[in-house]
PDB file of N, CA and C in Angstrom:
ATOM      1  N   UNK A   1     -48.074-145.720  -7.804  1.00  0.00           N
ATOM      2  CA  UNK A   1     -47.425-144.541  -8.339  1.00  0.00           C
ATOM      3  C   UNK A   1     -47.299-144.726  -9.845  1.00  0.00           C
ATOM      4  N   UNK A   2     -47.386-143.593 -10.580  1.00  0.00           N
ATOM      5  CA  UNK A   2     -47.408-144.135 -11.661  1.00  0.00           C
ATOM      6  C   UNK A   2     -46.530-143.239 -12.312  1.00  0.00           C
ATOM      7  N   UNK A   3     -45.494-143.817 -13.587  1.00  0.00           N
ATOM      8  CA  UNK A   3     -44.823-143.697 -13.983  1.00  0.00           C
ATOM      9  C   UNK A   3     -44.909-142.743 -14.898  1.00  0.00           C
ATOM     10  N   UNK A   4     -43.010-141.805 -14.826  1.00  0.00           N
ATOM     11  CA  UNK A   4     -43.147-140.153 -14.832  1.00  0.00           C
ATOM     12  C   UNK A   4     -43.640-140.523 -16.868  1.00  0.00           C
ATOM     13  N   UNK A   5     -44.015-139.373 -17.232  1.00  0.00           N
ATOM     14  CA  UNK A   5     -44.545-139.101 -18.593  1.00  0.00           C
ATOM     15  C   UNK A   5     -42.912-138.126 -19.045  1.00  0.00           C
ATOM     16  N   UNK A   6     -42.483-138.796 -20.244  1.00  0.00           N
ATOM     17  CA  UNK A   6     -41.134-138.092 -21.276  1.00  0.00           C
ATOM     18  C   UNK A   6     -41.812-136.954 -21.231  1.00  0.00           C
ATOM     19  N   UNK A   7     -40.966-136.199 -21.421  1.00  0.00           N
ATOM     20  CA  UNK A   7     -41.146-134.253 -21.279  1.00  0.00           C
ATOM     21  C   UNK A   7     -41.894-133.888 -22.973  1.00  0.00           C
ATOM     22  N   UNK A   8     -42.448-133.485 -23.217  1.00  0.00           N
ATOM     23  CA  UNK A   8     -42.746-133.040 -24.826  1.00  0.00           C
ATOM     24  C   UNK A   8     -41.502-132.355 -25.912  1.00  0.00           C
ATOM     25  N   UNK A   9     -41.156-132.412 -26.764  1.00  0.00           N
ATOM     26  CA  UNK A   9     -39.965-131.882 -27.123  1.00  0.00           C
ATOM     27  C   UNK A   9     -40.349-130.748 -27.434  1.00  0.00           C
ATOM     28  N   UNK A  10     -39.320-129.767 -27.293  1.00  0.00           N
ATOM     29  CA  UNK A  10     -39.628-128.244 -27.815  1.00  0.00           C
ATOM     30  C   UNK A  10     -39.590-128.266 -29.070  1.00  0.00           C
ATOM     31  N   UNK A  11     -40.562-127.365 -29.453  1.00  0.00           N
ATOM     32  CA  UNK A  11     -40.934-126.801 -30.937  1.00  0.00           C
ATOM     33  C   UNK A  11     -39.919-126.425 -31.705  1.00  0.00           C
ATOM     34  N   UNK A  12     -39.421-126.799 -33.096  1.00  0.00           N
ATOM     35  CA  UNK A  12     -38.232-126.123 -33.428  1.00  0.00           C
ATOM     36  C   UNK A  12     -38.939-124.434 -33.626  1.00  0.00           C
ATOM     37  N   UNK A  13     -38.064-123.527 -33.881  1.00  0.00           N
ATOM     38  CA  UNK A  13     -37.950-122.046 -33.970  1.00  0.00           C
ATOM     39  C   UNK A  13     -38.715-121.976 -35.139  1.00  0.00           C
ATOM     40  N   UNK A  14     -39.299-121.267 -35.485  1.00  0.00           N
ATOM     41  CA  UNK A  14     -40.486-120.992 -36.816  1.00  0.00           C
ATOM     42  C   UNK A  14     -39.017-120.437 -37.209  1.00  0.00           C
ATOM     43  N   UNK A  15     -39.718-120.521 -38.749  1.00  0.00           N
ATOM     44  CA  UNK A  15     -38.330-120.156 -39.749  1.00  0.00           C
ATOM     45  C   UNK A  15     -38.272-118.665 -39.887  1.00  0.00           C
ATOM     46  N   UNK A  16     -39.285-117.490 -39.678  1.00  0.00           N
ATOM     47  CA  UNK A  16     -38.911-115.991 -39.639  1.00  0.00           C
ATOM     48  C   UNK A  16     -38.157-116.084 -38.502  1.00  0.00           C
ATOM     49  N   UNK A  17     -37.980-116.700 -37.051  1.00  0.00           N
ATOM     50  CA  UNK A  17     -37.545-116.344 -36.003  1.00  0.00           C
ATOM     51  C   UNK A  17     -35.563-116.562 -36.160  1.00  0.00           C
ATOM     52  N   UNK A  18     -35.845-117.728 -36.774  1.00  0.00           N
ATOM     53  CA  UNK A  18     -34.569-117.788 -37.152  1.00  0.00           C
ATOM     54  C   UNK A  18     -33.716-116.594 -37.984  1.00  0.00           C
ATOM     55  N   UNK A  19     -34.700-116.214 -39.116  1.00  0.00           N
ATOM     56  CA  UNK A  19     -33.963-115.405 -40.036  1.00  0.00           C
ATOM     57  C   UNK A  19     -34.019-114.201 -39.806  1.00  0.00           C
ATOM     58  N   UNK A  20     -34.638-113.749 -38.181  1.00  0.00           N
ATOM     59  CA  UNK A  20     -34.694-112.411 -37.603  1.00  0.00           C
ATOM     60  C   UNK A  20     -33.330-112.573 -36.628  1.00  0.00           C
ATOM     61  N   UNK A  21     -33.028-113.733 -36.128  1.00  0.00           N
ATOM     62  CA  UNK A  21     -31.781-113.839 -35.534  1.00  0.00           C
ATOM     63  C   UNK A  21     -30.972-113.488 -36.205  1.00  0.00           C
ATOM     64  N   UNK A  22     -30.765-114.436 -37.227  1.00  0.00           N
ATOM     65  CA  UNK A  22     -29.477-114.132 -38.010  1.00  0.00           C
ATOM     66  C   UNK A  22     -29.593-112.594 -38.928  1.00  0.00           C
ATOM     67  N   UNK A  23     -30.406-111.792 -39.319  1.00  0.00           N
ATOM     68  CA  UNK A  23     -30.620-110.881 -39.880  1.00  0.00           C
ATOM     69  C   UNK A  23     -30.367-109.581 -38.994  1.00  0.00           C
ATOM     70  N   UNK A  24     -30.893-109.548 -37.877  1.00  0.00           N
ATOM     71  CA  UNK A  24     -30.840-108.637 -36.969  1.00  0.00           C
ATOM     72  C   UNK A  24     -29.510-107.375 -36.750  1.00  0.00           C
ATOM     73  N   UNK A  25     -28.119-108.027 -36.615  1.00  0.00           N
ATOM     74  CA  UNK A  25     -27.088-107.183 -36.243  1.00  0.00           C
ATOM     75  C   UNK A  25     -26.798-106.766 -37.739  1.00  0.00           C
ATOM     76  N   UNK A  26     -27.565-106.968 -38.833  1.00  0.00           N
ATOM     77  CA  UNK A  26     -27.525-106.542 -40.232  1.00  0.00           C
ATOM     78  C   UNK A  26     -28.187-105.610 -40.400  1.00  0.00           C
ATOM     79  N   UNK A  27     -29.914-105.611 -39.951  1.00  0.00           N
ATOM     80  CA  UNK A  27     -30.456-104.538 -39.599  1.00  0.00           C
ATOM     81  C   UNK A  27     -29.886-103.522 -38.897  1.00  0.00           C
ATOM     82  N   UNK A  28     -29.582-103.659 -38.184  1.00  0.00           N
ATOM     83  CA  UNK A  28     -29.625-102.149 -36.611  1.00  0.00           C
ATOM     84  C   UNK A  28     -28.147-101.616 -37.602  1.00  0.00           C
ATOM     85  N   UNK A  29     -27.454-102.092 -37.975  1.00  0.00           N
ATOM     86  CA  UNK A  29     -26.073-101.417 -38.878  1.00  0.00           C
ATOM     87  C   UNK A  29     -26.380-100.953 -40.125  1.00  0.00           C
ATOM     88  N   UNK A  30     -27.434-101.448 -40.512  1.00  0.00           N
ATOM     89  CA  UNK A  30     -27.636-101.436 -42.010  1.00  0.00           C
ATOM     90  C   UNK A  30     -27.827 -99.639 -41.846  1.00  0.00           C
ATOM     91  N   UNK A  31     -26.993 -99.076 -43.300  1.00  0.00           N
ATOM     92  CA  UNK A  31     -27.258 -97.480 -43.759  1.00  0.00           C
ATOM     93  C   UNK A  31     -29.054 -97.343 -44.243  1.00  0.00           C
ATOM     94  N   UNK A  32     -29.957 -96.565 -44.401  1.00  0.00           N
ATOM     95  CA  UNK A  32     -30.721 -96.233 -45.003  1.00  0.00           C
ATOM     96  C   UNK A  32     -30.666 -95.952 -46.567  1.00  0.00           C
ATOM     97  N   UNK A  33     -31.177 -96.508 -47.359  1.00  0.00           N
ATOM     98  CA  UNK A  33     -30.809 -96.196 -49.295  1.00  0.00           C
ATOM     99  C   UNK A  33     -31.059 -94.582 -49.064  1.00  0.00           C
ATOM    100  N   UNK A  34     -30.624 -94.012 -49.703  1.00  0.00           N
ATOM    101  CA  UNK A  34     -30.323 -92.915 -50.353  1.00  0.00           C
ATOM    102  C   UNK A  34     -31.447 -92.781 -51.962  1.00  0.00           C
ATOM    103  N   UNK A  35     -32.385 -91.698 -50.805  1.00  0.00           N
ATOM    104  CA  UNK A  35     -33.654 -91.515 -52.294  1.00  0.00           C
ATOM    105  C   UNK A  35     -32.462 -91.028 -53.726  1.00  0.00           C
ATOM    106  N   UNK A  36     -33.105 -91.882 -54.672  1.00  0.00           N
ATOM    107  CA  UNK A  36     -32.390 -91.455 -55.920  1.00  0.00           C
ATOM    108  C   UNK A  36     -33.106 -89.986 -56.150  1.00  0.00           C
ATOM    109  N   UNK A  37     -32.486 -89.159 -57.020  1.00  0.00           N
ATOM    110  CA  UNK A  37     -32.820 -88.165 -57.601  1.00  0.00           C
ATOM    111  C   UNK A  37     -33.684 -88.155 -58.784  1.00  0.00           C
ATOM    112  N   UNK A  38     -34.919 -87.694 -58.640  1.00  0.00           N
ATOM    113  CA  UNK A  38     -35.584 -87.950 -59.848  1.00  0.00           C
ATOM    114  C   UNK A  38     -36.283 -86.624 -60.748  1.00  0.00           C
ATOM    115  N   UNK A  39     -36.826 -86.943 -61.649  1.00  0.00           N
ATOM    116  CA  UNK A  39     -37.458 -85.790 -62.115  1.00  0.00           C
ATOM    117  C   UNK A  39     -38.737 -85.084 -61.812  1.00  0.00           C
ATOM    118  N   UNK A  40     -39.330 -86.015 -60.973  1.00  0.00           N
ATOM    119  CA  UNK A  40     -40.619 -85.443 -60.317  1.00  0.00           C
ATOM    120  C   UNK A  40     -40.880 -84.125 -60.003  1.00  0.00           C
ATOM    121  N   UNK A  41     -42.157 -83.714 -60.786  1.00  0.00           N
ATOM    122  CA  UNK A  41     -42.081 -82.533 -60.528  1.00  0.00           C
ATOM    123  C   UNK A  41     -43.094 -81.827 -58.785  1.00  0.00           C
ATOM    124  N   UNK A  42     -43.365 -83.030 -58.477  1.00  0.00           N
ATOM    125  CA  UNK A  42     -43.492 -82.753 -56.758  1.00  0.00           C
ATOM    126  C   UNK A  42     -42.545 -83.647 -56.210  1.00  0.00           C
ATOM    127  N   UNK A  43     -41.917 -82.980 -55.015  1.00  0.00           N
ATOM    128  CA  UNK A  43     -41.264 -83.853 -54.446  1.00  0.00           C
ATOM    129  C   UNK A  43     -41.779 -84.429 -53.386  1.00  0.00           C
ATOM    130  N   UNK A  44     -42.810 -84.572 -52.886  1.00  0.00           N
ATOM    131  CA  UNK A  44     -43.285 -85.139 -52.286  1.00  0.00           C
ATOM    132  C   UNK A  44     -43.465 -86.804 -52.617  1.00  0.00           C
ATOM    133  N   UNK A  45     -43.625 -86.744 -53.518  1.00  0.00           N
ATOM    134  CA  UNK A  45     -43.329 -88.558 -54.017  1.00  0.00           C
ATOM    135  C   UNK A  45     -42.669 -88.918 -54.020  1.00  0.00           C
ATOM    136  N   UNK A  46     -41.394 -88.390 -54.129  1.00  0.00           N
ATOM    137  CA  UNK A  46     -40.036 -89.260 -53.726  1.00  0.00           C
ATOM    138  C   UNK A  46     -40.639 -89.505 -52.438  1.00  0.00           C
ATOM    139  N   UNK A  47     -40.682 -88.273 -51.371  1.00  0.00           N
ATOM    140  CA  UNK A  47     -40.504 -88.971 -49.500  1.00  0.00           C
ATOM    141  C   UNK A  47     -41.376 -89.795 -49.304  1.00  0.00           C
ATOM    142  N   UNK A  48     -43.016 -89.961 -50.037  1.00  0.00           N
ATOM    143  CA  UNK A  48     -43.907 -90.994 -49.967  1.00  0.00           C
ATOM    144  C   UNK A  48     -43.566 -92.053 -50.377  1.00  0.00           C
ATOM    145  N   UNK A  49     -43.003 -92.302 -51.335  1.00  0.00           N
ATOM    146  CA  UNK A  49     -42.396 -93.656 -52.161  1.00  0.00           C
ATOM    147  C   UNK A  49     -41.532 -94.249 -51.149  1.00  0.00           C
ATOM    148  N   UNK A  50     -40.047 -93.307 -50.291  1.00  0.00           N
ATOM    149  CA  UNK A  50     -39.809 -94.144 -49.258  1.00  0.00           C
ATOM    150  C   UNK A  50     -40.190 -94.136 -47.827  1.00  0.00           C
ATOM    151  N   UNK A  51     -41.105 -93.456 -47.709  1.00  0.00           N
ATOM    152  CA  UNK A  51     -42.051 -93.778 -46.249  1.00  0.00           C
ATOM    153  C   UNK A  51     -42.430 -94.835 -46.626  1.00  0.00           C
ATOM    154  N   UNK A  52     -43.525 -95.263 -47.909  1.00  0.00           N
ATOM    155  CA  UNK A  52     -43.957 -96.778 -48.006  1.00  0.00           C
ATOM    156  C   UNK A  52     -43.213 -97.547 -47.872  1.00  0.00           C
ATOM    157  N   UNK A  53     -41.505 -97.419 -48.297  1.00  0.00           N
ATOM    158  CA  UNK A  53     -40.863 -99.130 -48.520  1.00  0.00           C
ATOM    159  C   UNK A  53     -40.747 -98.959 -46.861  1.00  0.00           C
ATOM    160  N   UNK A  54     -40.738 -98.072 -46.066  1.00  0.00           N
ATOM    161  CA  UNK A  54     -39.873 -98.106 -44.604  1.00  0.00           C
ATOM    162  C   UNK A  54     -41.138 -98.651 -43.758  1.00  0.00           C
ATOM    163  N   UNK A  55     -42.516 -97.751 -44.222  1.00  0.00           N
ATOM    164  CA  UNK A  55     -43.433 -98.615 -43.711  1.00  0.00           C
ATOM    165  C   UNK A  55     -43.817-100.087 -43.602  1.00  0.00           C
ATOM    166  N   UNK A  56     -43.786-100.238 -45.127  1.00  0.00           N
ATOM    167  CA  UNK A  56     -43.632-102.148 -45.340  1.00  0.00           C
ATOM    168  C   UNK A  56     -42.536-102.820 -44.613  1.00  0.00           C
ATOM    169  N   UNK A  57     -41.545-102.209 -44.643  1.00  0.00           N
ATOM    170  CA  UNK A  57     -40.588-102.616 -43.586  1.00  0.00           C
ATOM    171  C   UNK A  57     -40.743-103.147 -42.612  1.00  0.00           C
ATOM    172  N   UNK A  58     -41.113-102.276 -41.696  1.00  0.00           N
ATOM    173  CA  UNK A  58     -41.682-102.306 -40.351  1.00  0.00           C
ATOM    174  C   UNK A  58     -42.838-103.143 -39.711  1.00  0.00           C
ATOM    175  N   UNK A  59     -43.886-103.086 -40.951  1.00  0.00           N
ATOM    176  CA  UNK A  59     -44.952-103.838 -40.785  1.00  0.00           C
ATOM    177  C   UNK A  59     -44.502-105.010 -41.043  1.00  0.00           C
ATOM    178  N   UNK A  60     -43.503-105.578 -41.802  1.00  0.00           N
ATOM    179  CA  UNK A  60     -42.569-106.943 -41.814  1.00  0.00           C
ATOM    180  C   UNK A  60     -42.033-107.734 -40.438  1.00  0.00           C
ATOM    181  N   UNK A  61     -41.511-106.316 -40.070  1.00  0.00           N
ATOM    182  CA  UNK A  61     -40.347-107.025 -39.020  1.00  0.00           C
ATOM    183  C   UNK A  61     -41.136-107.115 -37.885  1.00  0.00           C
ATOM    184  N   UNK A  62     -42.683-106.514 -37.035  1.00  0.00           N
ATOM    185  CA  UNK A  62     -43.651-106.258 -36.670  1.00  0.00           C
ATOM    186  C   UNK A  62     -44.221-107.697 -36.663  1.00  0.00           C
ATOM    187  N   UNK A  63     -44.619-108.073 -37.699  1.00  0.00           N
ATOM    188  CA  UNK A  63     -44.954-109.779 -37.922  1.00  0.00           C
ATOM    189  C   UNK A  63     -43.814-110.480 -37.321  1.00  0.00           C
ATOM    190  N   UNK A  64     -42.555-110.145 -37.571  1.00  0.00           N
ATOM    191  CA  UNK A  64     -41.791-111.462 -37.377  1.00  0.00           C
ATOM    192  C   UNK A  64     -41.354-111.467 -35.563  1.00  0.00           C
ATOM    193  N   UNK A  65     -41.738-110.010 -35.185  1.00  0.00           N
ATOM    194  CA  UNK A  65     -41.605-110.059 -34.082  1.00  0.00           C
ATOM    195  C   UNK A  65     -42.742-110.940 -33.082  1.00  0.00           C
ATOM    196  N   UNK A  66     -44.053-110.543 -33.704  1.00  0.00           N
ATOM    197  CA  UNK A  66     -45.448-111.330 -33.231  1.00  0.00           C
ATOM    198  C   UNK A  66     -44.756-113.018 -33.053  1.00  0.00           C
ATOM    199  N   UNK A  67     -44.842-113.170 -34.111  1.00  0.00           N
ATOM    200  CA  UNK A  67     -44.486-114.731 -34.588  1.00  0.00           C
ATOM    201  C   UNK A  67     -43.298-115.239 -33.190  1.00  0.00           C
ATOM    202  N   UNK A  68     -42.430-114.085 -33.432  1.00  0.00           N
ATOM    203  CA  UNK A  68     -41.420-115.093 -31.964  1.00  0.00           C
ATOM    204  C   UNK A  68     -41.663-115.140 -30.754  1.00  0.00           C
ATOM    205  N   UNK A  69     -42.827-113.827 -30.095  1.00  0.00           N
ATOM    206  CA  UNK A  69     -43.283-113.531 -29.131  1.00  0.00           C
ATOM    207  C   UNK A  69     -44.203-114.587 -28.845  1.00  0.00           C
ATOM    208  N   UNK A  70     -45.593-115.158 -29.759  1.00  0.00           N
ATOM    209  CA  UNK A  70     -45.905-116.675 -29.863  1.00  0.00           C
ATOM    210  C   UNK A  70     -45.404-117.291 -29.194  1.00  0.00           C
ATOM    211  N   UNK A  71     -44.181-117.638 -29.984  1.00  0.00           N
ATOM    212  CA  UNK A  71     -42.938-118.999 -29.861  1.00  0.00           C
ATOM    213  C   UNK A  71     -42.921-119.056 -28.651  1.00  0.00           C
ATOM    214  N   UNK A  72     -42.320-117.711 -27.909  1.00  0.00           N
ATOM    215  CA  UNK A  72     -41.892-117.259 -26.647  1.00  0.00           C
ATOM    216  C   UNK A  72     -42.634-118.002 -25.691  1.00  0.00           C
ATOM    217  N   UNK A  73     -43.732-117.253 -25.818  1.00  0.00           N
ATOM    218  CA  UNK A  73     -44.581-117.597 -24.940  1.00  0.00           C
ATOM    219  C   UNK A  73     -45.476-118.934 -24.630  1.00  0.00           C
ATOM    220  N   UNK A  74     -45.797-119.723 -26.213  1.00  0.00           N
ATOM    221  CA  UNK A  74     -46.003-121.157 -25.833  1.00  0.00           C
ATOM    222  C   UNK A  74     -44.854-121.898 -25.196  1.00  0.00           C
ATOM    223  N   UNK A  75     -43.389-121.546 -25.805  1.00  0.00           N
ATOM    224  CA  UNK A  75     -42.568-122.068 -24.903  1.00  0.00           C
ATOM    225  C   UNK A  75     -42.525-122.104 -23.335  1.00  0.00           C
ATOM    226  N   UNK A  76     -42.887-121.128 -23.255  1.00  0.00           N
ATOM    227  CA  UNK A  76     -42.626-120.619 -21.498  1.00  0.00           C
ATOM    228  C   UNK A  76     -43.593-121.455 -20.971  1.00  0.00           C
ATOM    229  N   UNK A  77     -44.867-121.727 -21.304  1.00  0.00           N
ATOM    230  CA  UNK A  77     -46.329-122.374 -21.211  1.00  0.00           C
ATOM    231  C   UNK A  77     -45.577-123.843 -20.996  1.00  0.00           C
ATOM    232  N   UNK A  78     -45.568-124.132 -21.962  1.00  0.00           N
ATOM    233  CA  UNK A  78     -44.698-125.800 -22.027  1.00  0.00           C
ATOM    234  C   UNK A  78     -43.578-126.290 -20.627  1.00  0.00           C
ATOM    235  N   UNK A  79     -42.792-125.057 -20.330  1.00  0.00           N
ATOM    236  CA  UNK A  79     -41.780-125.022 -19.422  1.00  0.00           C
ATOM    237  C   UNK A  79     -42.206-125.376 -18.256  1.00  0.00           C
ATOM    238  N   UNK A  80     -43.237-124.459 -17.851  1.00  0.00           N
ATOM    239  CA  UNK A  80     -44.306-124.410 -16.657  1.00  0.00           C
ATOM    240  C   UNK A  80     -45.236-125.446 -16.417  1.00  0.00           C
ATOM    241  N   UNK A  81     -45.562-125.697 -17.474  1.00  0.00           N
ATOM    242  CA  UNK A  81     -46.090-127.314 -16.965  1.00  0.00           C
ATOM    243  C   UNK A  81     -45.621-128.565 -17.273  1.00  0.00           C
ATOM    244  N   UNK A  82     -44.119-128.101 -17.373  1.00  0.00           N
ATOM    245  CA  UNK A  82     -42.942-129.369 -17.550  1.00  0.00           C
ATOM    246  C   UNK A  82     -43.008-128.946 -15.667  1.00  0.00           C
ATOM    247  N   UNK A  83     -42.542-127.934 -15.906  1.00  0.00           N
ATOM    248  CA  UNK A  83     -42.118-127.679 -13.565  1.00  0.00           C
ATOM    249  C   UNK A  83     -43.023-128.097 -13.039  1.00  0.00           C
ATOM    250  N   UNK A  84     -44.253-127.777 -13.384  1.00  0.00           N
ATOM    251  CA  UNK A  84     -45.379-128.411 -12.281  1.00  0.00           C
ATOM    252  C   UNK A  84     -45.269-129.752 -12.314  1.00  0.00           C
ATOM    253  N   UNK A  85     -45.233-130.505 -13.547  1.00  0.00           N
ATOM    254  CA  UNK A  85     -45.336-131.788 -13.502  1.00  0.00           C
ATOM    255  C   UNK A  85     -44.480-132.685 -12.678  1.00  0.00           C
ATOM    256  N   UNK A  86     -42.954-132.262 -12.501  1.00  0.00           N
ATOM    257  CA  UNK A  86     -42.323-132.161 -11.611  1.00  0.00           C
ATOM    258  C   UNK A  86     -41.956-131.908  -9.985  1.00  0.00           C
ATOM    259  N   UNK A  87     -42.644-130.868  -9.991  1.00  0.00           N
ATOM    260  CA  UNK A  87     -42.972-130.347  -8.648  1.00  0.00           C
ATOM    261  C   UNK A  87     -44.040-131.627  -8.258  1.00  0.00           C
ATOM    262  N   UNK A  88     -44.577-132.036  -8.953  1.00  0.00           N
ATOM    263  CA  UNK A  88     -45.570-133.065  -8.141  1.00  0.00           C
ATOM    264  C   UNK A  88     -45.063-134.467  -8.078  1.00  0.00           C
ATOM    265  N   UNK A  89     -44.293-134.713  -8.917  1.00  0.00           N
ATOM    266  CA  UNK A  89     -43.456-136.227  -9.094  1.00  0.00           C
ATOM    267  C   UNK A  89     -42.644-136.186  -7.635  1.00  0.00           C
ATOM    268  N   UNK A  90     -41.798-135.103  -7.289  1.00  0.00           N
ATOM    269  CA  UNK A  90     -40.810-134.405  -6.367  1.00  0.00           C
ATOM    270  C   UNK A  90     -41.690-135.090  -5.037  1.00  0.00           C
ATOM    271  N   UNK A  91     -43.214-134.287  -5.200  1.00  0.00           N
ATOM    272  CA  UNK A  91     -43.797-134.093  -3.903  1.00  0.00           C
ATOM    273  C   UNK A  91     -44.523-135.678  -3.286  1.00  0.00           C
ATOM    274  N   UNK A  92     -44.588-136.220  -4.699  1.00  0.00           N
ATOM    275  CA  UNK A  92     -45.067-137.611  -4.400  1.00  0.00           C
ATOM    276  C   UNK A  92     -43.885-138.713  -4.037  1.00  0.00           C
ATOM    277  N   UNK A  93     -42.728-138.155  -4.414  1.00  0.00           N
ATOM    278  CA  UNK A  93     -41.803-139.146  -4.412  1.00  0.00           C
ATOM    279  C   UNK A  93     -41.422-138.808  -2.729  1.00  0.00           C
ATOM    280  N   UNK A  94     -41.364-137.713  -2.994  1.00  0.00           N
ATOM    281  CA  UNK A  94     -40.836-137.503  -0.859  1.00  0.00           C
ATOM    282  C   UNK A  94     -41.809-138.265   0.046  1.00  0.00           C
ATOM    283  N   UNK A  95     -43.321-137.946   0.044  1.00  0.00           N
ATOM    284  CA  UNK A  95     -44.206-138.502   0.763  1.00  0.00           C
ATOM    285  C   UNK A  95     -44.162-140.091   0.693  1.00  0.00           C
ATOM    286  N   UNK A  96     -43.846-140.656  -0.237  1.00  0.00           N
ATOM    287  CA  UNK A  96     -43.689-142.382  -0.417  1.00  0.00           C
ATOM    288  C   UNK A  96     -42.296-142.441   0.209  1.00  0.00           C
ATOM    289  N   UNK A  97     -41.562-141.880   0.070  1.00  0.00           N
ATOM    290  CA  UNK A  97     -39.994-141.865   1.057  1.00  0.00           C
ATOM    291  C   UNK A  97     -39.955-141.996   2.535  1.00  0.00           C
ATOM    292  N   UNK A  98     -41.184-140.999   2.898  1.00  0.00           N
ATOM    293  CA  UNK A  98     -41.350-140.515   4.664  1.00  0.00           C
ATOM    294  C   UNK A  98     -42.441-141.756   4.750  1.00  0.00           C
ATOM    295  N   UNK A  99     -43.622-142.319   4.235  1.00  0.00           N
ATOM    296  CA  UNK A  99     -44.160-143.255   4.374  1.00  0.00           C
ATOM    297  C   UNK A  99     -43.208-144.948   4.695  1.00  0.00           C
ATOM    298  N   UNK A 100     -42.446-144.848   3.380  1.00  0.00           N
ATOM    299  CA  UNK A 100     -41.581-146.082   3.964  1.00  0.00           C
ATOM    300  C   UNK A 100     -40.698-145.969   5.251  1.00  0.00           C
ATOM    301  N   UNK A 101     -40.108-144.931   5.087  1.00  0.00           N
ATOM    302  CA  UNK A 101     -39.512-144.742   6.252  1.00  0.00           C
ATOM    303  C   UNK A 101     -39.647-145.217   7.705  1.00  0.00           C
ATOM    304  N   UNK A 102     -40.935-144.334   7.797  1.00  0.00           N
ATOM    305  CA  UNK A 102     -41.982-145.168   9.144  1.00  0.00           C
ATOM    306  C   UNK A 102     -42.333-145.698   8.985  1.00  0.00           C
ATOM    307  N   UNK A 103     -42.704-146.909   8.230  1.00  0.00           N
ATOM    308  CA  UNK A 103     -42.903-148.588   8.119  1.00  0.00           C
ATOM    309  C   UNK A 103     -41.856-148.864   8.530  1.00  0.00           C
ATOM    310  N   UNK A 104     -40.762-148.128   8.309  1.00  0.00           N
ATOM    311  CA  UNK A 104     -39.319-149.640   8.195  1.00  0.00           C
ATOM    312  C   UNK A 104     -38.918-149.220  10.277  1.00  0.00           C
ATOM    313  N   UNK A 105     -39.288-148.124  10.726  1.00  0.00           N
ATOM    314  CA  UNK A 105     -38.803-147.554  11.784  1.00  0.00           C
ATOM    315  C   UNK A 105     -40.025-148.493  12.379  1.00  0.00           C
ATOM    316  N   UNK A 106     -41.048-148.743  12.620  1.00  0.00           N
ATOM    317  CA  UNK A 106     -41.807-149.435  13.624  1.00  0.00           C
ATOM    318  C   UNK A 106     -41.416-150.990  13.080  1.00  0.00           C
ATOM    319  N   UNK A 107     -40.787-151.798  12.349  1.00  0.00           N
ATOM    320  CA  UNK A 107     -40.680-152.871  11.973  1.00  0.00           C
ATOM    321  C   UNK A 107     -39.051-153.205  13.159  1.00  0.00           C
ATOM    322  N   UNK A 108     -38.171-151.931  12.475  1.00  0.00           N
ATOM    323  CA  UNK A 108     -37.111-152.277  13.551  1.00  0.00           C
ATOM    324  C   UNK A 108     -37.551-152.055  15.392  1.00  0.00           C
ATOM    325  N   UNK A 109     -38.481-151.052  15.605  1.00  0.00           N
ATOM    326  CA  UNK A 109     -39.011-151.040  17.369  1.00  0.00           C
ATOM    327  C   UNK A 109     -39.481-152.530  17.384  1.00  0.00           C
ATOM    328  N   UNK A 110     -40.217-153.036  16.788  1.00  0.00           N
ATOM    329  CA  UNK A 110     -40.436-154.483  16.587  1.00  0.00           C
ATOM    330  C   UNK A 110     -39.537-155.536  17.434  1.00  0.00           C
ATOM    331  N   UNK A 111     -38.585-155.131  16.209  1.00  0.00           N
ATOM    332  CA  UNK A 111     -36.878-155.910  16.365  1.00  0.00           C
ATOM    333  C   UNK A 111     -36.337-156.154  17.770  1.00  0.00           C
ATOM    334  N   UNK A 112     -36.381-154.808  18.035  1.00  0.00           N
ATOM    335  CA  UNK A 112     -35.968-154.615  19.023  1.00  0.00           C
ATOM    336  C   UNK A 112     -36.632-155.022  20.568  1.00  0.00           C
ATOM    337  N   UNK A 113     -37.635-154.878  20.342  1.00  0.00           N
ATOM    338  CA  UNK A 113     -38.783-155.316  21.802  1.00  0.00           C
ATOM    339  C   UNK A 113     -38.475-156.772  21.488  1.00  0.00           C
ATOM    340  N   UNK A 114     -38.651-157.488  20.592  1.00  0.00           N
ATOM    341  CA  UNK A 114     -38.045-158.903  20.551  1.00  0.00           C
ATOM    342  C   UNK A 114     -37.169-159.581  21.119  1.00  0.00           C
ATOM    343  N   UNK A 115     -36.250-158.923  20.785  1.00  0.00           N
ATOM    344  CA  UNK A 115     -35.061-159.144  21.240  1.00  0.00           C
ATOM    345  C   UNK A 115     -34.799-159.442  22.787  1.00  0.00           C
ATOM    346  N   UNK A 116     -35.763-158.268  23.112  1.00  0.00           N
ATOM    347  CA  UNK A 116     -35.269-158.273  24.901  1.00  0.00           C
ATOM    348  C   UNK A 116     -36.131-159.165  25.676  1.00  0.00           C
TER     349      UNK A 116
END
């Protein structure tokens, strides 16, 4: 039998994942800026000017979501073949259990026919 293998350590948290944690209940509360008033004589560039920052926004937080979904999921990967690895240590350790077992049970019928 050979001896169990240390578990791999988990990955620390990539550093956007962290700063989407802690950032998050800042977001979803956060007000929207208030387009300044300008002199433009279309106004259409004001609402384009902040569609872009809201777009860049998004396409930000979009990445940082990718990035933890990653995390997520190699984690889960890692987990699963931490269990399997387990599940088989489990399954080998029972079968060497029920093996000795019945060695030690025909050693005592042994004993016993001896005896008499």
């Amino acid at each position: 039998m050979e001896a169990a293998k240390p578990l791999p350590q988990a990955k620390s948290l990539p550093p956007t994942f962290d700063k989407l944690i802690k950032e998050l209940p800042g977001l979803i509360n956060q007000e929207l800026p208030v387009a300044k008033q300008s002199n433009a004589t279309e106004p259409a560039h004001d609402i384009v000017a902040f569609g872009d920052t809201s777009i860049g926004e998004i396409e930000k937080l979009m990445e940082e979501l990718r990035v933890a979904r990653d995390y997520l999921k190699a984690e889960g990967e890692r987990i699963r073949r931490a269990n399997a690895r387990y599940a088989h240590l489990t399954s080998t350790a029972s079968a060497s259990v029920k093996i000795i077992a019945e060695s030690m049970g025909k050693w005592r019928i042994t004993e016993v026919e001896a005896a008499q």
